[in-house]
N, C-alpha and C. Protein backbone atom coordinates (compact mmCIF):
# COMPACT_ATOMS: atom_id res chain seq x y z
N UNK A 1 57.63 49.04 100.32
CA UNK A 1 56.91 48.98 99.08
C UNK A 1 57.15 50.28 98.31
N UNK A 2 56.97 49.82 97.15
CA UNK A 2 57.47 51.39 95.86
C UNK A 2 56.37 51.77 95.66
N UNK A 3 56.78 53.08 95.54
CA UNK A 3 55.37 54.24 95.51
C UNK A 3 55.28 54.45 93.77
N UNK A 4 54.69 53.69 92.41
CA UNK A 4 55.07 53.62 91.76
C UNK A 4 53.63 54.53 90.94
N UNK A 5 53.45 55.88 91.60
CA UNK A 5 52.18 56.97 91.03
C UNK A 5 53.31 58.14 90.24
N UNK A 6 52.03 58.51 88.84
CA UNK A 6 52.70 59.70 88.77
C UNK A 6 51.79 60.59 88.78
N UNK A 7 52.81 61.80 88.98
CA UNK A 7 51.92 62.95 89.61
C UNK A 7 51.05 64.05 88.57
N UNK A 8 50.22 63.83 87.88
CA UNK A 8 49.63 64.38 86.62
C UNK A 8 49.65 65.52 86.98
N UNK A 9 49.64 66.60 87.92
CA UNK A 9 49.50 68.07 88.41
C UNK A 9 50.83 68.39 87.85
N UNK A 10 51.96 68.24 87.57
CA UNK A 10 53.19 68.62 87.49
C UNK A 10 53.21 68.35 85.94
N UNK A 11 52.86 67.60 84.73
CA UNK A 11 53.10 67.63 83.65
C UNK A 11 51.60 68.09 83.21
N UNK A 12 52.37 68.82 81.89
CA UNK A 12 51.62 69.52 80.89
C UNK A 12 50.69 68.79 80.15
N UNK A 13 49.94 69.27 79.55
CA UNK A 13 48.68 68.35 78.32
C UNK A 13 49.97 67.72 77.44
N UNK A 14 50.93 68.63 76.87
CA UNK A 14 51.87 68.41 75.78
C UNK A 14 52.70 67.41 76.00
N UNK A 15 52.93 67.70 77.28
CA UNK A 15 53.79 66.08 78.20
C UNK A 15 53.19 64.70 78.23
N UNK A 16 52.05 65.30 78.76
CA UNK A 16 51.19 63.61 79.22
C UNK A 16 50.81 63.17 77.80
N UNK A 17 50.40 64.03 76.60
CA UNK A 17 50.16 63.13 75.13
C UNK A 17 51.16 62.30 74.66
N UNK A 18 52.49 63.04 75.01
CA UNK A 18 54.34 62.66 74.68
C UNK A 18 53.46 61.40 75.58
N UNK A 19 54.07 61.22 76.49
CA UNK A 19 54.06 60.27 77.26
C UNK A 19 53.16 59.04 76.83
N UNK A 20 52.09 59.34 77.10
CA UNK A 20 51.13 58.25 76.49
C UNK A 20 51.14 57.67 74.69
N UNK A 21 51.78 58.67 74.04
CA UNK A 21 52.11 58.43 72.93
C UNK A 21 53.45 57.51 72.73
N UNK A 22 54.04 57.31 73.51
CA UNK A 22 55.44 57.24 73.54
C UNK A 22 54.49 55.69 73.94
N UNK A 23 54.41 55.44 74.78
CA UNK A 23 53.94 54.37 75.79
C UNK A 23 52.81 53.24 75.01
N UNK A 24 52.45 53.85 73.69
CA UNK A 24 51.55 53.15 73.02
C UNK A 24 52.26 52.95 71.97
N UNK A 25 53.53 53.31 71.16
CA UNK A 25 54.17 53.13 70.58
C UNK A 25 55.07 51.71 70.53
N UNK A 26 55.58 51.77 72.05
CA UNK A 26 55.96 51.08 72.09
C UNK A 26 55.28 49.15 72.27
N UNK A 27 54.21 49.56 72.84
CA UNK A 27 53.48 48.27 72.67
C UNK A 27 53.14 47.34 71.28
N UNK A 28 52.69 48.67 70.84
CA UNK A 28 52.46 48.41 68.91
C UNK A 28 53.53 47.55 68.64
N UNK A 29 54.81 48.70 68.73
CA UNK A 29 56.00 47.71 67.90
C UNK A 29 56.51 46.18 68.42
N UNK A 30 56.53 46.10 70.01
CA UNK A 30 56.50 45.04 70.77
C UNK A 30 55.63 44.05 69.94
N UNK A 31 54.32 44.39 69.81
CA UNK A 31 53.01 43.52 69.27
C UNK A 31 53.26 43.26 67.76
N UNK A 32 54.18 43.85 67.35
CA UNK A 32 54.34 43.78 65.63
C UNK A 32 55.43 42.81 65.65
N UNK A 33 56.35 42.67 66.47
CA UNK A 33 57.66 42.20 66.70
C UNK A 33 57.06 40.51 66.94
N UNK A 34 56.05 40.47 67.74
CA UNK A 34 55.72 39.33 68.56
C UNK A 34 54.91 38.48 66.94
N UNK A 35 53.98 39.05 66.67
CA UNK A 35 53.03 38.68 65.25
C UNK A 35 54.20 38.16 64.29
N UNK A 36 55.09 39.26 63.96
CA UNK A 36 56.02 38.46 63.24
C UNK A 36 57.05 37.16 63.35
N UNK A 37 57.26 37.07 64.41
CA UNK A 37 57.70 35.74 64.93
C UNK A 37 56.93 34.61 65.08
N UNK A 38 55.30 35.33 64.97
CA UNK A 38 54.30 33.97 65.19
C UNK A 38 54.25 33.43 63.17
N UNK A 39 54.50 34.48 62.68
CA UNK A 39 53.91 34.18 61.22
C UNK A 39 55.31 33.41 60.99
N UNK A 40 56.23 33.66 61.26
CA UNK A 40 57.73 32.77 60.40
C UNK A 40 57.45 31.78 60.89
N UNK A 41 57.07 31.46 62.40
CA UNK A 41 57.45 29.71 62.85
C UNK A 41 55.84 29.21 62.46
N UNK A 42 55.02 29.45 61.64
CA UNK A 42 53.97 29.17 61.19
C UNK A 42 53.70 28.72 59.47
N UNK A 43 54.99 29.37 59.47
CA UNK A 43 55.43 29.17 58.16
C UNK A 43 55.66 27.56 56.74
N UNK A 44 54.69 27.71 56.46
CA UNK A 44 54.08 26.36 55.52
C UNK A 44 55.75 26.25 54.88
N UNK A 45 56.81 24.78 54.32
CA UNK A 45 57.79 24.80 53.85
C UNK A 45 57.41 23.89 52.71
N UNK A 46 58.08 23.78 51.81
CA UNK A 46 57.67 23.08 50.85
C UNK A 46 58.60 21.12 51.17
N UNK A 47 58.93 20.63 50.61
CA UNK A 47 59.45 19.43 50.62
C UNK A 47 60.88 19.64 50.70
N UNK A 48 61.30 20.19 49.85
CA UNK A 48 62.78 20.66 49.57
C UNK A 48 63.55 21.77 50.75
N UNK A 49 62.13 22.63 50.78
CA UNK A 49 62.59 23.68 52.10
C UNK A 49 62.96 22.95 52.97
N UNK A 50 61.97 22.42 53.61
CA UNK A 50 61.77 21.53 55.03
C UNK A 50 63.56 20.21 55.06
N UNK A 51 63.98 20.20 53.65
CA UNK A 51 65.05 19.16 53.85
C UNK A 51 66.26 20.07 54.26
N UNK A 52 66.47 21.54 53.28
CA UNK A 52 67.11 22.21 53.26
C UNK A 52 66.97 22.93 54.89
N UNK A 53 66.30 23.34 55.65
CA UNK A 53 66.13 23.51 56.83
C UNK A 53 66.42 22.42 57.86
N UNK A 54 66.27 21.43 57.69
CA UNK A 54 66.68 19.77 58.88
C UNK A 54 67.74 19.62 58.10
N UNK A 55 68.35 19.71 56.86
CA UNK A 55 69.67 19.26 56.39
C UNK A 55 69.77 18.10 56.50
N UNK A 56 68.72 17.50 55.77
CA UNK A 56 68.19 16.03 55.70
C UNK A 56 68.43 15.40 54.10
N UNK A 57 68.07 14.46 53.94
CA UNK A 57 67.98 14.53 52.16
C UNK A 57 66.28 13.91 52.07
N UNK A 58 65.73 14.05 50.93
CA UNK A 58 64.70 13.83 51.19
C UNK A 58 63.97 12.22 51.27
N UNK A 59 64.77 11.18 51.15
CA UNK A 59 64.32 9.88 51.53
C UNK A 59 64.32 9.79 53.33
N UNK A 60 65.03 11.13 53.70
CA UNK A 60 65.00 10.78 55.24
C UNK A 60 63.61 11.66 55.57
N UNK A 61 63.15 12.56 54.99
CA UNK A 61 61.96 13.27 54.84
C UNK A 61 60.86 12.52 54.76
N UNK A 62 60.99 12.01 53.78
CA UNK A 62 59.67 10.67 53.53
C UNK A 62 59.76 9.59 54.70
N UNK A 63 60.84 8.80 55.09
CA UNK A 63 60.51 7.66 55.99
C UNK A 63 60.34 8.62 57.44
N UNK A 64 60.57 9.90 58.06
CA UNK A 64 60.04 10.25 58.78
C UNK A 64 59.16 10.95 58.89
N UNK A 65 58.13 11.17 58.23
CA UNK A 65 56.59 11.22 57.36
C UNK A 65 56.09 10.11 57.49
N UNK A 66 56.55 9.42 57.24
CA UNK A 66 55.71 7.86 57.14
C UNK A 66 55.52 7.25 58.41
N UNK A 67 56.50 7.38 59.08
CA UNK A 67 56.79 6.53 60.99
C UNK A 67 55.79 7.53 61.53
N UNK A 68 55.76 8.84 61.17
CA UNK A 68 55.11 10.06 61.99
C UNK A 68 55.90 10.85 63.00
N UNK A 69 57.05 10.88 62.57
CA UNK A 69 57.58 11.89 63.45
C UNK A 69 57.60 12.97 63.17
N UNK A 70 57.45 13.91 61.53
CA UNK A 70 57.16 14.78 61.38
C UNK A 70 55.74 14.88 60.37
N UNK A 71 54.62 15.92 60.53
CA UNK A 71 53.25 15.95 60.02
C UNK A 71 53.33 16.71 58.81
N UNK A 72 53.11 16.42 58.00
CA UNK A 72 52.78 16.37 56.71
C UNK A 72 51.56 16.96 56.13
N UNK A 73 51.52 18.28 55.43
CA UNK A 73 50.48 18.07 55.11
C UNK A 73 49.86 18.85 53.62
N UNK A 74 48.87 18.55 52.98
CA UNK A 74 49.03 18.46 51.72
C UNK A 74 47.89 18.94 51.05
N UNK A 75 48.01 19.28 49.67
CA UNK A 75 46.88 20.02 48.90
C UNK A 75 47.44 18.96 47.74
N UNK A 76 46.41 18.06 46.79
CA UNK A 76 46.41 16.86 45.59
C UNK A 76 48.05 16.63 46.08
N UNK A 77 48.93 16.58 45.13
CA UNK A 77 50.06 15.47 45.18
C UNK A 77 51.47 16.56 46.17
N UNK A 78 51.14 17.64 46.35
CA UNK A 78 52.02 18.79 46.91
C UNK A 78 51.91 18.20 48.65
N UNK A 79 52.87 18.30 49.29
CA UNK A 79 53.23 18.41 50.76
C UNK A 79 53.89 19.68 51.34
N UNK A 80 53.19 20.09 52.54
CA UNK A 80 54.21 21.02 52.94
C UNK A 80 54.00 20.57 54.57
N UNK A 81 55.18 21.16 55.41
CA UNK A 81 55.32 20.95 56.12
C UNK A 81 55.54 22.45 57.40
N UNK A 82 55.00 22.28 58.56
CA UNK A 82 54.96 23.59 59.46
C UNK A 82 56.36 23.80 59.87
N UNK A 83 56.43 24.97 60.06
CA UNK A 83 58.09 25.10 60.89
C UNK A 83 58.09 25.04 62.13
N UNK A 84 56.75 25.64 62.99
CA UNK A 84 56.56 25.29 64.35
C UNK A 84 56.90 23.95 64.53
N UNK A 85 56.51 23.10 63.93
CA UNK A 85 56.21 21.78 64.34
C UNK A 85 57.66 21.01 63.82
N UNK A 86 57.94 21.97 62.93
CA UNK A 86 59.90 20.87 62.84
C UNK A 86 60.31 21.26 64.04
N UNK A 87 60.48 22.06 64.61
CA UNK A 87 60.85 22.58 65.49
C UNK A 87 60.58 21.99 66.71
N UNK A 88 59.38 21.42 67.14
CA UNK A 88 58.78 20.87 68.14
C UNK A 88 59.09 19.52 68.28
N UNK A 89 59.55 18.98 67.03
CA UNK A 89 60.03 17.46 66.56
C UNK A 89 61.32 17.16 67.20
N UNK A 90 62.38 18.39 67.49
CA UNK A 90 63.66 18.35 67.64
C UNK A 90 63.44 18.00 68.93
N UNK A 91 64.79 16.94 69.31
CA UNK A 91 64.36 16.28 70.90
C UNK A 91 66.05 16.55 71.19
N UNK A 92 66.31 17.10 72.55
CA UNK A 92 67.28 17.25 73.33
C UNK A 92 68.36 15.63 73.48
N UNK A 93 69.47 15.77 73.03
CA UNK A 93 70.33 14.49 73.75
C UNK A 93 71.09 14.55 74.46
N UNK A 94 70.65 13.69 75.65
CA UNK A 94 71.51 13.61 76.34
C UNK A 94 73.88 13.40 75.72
N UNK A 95 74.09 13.68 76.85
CA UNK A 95 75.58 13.82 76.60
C UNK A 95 76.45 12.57 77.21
């Protein structure tokens, strides 16, 4: 088994702030990195986006809206559509 202690008697105040500073830095940016990847695939598309992204045209947009394979969703006559969820729509084929 790994002896995985460190030895605080051997580093300085100036060291161990480095250190812990360093060590919280990096979580932040990790955590900023992670948030931003949650906000893009969360990302509302408009009608046109969402075709331009599936590279669909949009009568294939509407009849798969309508069957329910992709969710739809809307403020008065506007639709938009999630990117998580195009995404989740996409199904593996076999070869």
């Amino acid at each position: 088994m790994k002896n995985k202690s460190i030895l605080l008697h051997q580093l300085s105040t100036e060291e161990l702030e480095q250190l812990i500073g360093k060590s919280i830095k990096n979580g932040i940016s990790q955590l900023h990195k992670e948030q931003l990847i949650k906000n893009f695939n969360e990302e509302l598309l408009t009608r046109e986006e969402t075709c331009k992204f599936l590279k669909i045209d949009s009568s294939t947009l509407w009849s798969w809206t309508n069957r329910g394979k992709v969710k739809a969703y809307g403020i008065g006559a506007r639709r938009y559509y999630k990117r998580s969820e195009l995404l989740e729509c996409l199904t593996l084929l076999k070869k």
